[in-house]
Protein backbone atom coordinates (compact mmCIF):
# COMPACT_ATOMS: atom_id res chain seq x y z
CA UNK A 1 -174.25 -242.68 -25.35
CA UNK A 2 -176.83 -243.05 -22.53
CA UNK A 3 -180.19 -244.22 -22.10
CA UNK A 4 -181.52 -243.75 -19.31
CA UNK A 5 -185.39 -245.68 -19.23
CA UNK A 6 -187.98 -244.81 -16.68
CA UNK A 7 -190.63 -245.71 -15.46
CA UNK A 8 -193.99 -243.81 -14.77
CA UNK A 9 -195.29 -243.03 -10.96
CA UNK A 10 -197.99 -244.53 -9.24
CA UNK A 11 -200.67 -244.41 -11.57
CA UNK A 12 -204.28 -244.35 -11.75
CA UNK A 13 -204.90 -246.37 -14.85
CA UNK A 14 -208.74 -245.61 -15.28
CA UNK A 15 -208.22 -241.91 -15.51
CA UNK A 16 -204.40 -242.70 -17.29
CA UNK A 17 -202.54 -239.58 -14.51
CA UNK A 18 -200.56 -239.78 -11.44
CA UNK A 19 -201.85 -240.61 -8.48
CA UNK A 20 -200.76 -238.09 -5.90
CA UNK A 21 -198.36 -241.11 -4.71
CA UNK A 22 -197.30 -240.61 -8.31
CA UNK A 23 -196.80 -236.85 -8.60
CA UNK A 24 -194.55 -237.26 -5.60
CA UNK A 25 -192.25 -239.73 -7.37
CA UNK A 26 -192.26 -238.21 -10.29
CA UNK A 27 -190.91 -234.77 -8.53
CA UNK A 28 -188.23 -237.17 -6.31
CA UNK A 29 -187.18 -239.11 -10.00
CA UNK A 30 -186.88 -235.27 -11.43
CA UNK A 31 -184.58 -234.16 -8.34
CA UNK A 32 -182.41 -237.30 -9.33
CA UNK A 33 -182.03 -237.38 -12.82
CA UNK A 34 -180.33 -233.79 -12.74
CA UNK A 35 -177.41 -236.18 -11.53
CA UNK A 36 -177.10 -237.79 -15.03
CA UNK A 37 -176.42 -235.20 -17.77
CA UNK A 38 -179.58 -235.96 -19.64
CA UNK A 39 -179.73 -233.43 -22.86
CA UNK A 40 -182.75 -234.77 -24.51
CA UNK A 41 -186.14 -236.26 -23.09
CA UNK A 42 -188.35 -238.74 -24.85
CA UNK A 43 -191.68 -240.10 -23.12
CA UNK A 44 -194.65 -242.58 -24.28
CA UNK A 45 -197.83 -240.07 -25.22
CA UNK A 46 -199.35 -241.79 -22.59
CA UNK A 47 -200.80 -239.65 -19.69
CA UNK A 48 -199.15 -240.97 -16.42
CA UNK A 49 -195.76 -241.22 -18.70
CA UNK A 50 -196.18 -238.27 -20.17
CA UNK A 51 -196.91 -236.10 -16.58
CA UNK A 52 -193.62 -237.77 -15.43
CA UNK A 53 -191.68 -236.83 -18.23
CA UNK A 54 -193.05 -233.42 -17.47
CA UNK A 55 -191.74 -233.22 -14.14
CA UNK A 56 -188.24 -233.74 -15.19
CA UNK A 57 -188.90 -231.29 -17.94
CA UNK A 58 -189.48 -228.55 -15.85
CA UNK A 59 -186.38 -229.36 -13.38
CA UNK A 60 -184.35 -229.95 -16.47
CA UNK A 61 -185.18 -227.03 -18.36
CA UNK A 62 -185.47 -229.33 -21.49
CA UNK A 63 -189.00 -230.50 -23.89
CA UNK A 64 -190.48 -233.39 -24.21
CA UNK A 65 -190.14 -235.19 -26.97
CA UNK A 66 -192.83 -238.39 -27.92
CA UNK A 67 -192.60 -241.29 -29.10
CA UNK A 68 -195.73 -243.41 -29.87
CA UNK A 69 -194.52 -246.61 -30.33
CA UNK A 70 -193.37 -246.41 -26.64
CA UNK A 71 -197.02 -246.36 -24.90
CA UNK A 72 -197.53 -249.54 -22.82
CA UNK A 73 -198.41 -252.84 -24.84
CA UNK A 74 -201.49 -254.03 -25.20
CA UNK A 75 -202.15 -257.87 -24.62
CA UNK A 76 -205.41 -260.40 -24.87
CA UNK A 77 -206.91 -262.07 -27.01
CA UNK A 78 -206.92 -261.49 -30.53
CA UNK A 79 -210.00 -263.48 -31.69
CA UNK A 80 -211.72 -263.90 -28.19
CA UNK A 81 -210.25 -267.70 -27.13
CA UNK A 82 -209.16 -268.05 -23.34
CA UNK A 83 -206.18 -267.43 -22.92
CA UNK A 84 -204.35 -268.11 -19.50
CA UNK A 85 -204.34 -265.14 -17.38
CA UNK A 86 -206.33 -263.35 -19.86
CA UNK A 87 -202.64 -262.77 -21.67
CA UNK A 88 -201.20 -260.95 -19.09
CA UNK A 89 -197.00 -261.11 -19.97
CA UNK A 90 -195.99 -260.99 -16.65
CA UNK A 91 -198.09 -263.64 -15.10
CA UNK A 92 -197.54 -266.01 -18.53
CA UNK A 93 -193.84 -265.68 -17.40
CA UNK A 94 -193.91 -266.26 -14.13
CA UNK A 95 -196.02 -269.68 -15.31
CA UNK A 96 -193.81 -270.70 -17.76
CA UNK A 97 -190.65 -270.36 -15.59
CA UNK A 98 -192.86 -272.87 -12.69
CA UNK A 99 -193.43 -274.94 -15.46
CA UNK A 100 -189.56 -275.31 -16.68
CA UNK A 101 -190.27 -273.37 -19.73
CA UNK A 102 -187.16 -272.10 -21.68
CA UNK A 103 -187.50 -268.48 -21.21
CA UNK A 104 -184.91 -267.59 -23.75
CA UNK A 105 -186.50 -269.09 -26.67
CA UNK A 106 -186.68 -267.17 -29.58
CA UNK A 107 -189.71 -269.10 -30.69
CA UNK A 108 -191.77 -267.54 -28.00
CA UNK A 109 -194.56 -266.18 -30.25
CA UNK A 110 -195.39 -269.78 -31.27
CA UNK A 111 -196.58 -270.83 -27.84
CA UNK A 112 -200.04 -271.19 -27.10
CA UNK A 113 -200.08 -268.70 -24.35
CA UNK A 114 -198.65 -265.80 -26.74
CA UNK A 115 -199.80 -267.76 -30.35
CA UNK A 116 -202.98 -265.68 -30.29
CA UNK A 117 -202.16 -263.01 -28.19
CA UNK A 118 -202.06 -259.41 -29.05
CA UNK A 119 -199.43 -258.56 -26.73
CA UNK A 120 -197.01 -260.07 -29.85
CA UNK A 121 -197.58 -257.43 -32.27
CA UNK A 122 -197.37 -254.43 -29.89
CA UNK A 123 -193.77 -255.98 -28.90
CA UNK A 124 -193.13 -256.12 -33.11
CA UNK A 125 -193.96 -252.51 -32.90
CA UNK A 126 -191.73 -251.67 -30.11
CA UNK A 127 -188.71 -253.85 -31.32
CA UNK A 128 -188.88 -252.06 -34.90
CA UNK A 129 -190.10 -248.67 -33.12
CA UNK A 130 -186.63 -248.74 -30.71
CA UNK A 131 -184.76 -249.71 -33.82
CA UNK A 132 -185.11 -246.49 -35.83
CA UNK A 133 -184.98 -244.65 -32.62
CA UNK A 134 -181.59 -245.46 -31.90
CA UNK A 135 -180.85 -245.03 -35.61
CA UNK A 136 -181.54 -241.51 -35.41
CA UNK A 137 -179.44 -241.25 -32.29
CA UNK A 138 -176.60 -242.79 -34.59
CA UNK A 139 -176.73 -246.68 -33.92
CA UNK A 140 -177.92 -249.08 -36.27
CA UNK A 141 -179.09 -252.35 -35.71
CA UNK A 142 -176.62 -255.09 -37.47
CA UNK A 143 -177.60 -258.68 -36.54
CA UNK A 144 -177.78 -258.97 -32.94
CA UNK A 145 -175.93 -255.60 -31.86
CA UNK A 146 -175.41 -252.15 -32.73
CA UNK A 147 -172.84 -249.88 -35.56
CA UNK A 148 -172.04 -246.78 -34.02
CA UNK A 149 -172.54 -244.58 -36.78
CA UNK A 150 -172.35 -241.38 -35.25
CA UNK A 151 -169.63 -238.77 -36.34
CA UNK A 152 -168.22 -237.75 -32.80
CA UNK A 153 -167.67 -239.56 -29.95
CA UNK A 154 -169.00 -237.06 -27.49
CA UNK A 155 -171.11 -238.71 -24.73
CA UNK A 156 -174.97 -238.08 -24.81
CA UNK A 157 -177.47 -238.83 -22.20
CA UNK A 158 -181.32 -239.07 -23.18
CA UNK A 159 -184.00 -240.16 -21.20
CA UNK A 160 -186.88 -241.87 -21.79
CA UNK A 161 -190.07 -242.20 -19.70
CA UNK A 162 -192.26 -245.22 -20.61
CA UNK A 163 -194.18 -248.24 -18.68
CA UNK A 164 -193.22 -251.33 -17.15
CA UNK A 165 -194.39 -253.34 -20.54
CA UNK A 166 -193.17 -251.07 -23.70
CA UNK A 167 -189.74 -250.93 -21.46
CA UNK A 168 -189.13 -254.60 -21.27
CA UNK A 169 -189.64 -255.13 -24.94
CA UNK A 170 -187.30 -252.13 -25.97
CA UNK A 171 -184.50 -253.20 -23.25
CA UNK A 172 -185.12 -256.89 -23.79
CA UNK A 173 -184.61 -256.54 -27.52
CA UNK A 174 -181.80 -254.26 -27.12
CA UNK A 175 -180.02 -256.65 -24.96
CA UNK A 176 -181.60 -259.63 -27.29
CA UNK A 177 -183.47 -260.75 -24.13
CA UNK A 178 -186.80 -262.41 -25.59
CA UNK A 179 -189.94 -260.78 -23.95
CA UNK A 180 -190.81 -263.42 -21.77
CA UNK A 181 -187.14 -263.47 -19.96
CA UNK A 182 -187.03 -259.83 -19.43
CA UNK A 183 -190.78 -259.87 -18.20
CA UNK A 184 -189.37 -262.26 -15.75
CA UNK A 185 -185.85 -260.35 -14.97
CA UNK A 186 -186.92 -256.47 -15.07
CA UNK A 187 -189.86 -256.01 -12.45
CA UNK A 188 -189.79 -252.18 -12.33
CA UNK A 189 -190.73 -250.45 -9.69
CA UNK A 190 -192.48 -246.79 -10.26
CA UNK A 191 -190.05 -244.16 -11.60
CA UNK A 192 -187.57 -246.96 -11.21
CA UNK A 193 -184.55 -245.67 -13.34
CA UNK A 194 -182.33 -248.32 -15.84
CA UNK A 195 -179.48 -247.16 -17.67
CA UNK A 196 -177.94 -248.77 -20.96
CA UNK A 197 -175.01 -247.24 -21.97
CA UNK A 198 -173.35 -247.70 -25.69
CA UNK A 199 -170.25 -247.83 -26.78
CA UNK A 200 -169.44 -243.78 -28.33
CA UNK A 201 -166.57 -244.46 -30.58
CA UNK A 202 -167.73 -243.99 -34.16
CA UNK A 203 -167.77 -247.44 -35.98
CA UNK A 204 -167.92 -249.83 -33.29
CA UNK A 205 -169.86 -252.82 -33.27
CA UNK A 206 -172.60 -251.75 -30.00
CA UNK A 207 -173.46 -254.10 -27.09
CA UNK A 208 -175.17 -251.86 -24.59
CA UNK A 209 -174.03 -252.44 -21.27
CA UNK A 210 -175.95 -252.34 -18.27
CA UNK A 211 -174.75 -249.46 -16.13
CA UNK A 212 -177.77 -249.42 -13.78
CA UNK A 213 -180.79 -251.61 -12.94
CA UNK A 214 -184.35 -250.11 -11.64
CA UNK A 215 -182.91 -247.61 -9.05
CA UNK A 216 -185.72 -246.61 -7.01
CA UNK A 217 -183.88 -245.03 -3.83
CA UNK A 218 -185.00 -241.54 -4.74
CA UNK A 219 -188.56 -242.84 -3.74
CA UNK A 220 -187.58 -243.62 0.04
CA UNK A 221 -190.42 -242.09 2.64
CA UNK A 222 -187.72 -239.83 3.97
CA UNK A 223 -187.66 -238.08 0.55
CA UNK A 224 -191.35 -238.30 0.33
CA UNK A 225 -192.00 -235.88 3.36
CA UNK A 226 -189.21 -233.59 2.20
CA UNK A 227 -190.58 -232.73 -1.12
CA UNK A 228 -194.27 -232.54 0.53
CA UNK A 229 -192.60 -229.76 2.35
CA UNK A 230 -191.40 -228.07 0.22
C-alpha cells in the first residue's frame, strides 16, 4: 500500500482558500498525481486542504473523503505563560537543534518549550487519529511498526491532502520520528508530494518505507504559464 501525503497550495490563511498562486499548484499537483494510481482521496476539512483535494478530485474522477483529525495543529499557550516563539513547532526546533538539543527524544512533551503547549495534544490527536486510519486501511499499529492485516496483497494507492503541521506528526509517528525531529527534517513545500509505501503481504510486520520526499517539480514556472493557458 501507498500513501501518498500532500500538502496544500499557497494559502491565504485569514480567509483559510487558495491563493490564486495556490489554485495554480493545486491544478499542476492534480496533473501529477494521475501518475500514481491513487484509488481513494482523503483531505483535512480544512479549506485550502480541502480546495486542493478538490482539484485532484475532479482530474481523478474520485470523492473526497475527510478526515478531521488531519486539519493543521494548533499550538500556544495553554494557560497564557510565554512561551518562546509563541509555541511555534518549527521555530522551537530549529532552537533546540542550535542549542544541541536531542531531537529524537521521546520525552519531548516534558520540555519547557512544549510542557505547556497546546501544540502536544493536537499531535496526541493526530498520532491516535493516523492510527485507526491505517487500521481501516488494514495495518495495525504493534509496538513501534505496523501488522499487515489485510486479506490480499493487491497494491493500493490513497492520497491524502493535509498541512505542513498535521503531516509531520502523522509521518513522524509513522516512521517513529518524534515531532520535533520531523519538524526539523520535513520542511514541505506547497503541494509538495511524500510517499510512504507499506509492505502488502498479509501478516507482515510494517515499516513504511520512504519512496519519495516533498516532490515539488510539478510547481516549476514553466508549468505555471502552461496551465494559465490553458
Amino acid at each position: 500500500m501507498r500513501i501518498v501525503f500532500v500538502r496544500h497550495g499557497e494559502p491565504d490563511y485569514r480567509r483559510d482558500c487558495l491563493t490564486e498562486t495556490g489554485k495554480v499548484q493545486a491544478l499542476a499537483a492534480a496533473q501529477r498525481l494521475k501518475e500514481e494510481g491513487i484509488s481513494e482521496i482523503w483531505s483535512s476539512p480544512l479549506g485550502r486542504a480541502a480546495e486542493t483535494a478538490a482539484a485532484a478530485s475532479e482530474a481523478l474522477g474520485l470523492p473526497v473523503r475527510i478526515l478531521d483529525f488531519m486539519r493543521e495543529l494548533d499550538w500556544g499557550s495553554c494557560d497564557g505563560s510565554p512561551l518562546f516563539a509563541d509555541g511555534h513547532p518549527w521555530d522551537i526546533a530549529d532552537e533546540l537543534a542550535r542549542r544541541g538539543v536531542n531531537l529524537n527524544a521521546d520525552n519531548w512533551r516534558e520540555h519547557p518549550f512544549f510542557s505547556g503547549n497546546k501544540v502536544c495534544a493536537a499531535v496526541d490527536r493526530t498520532e491516535q487519529g493516523i492510527d485507526e486510519w491505517l487500521l481501516g486501511l488494514g495495518y495495525r499499529r504493534e509496538g513501534f511498526y505496523y501488522r499487515c492485516i489485510r486479506e490480499n496483497s493487491e497494491q493500493k494507492t490513497v492520497a491524502l491532502f493535509s498541512h505542513g503541521g498535521s503531516s509531520c506528526a502523522a509521518m513522524g509517528h509513522m516512521l517513529n520520528l518524534p515531532f520535533p525531529y520531523a519538524c526539523a527534517l520535513l520542511h514541505l513545500e506547497f503541494t509538495g508530494i511524500t510517499i510512504l509505501r507499506l509492505d502488502r503481504r498479509p501478516g507482515s510486520m510494517v515499516l513504511p518505507c520512504l519512496e519519495l520526499a516533498n516532490d515539488s517539480r510539478h510547481i516549476c514556472a514553466g508549468q505555471y504559464r502552461r496551465l494559465e493557458s490553458m
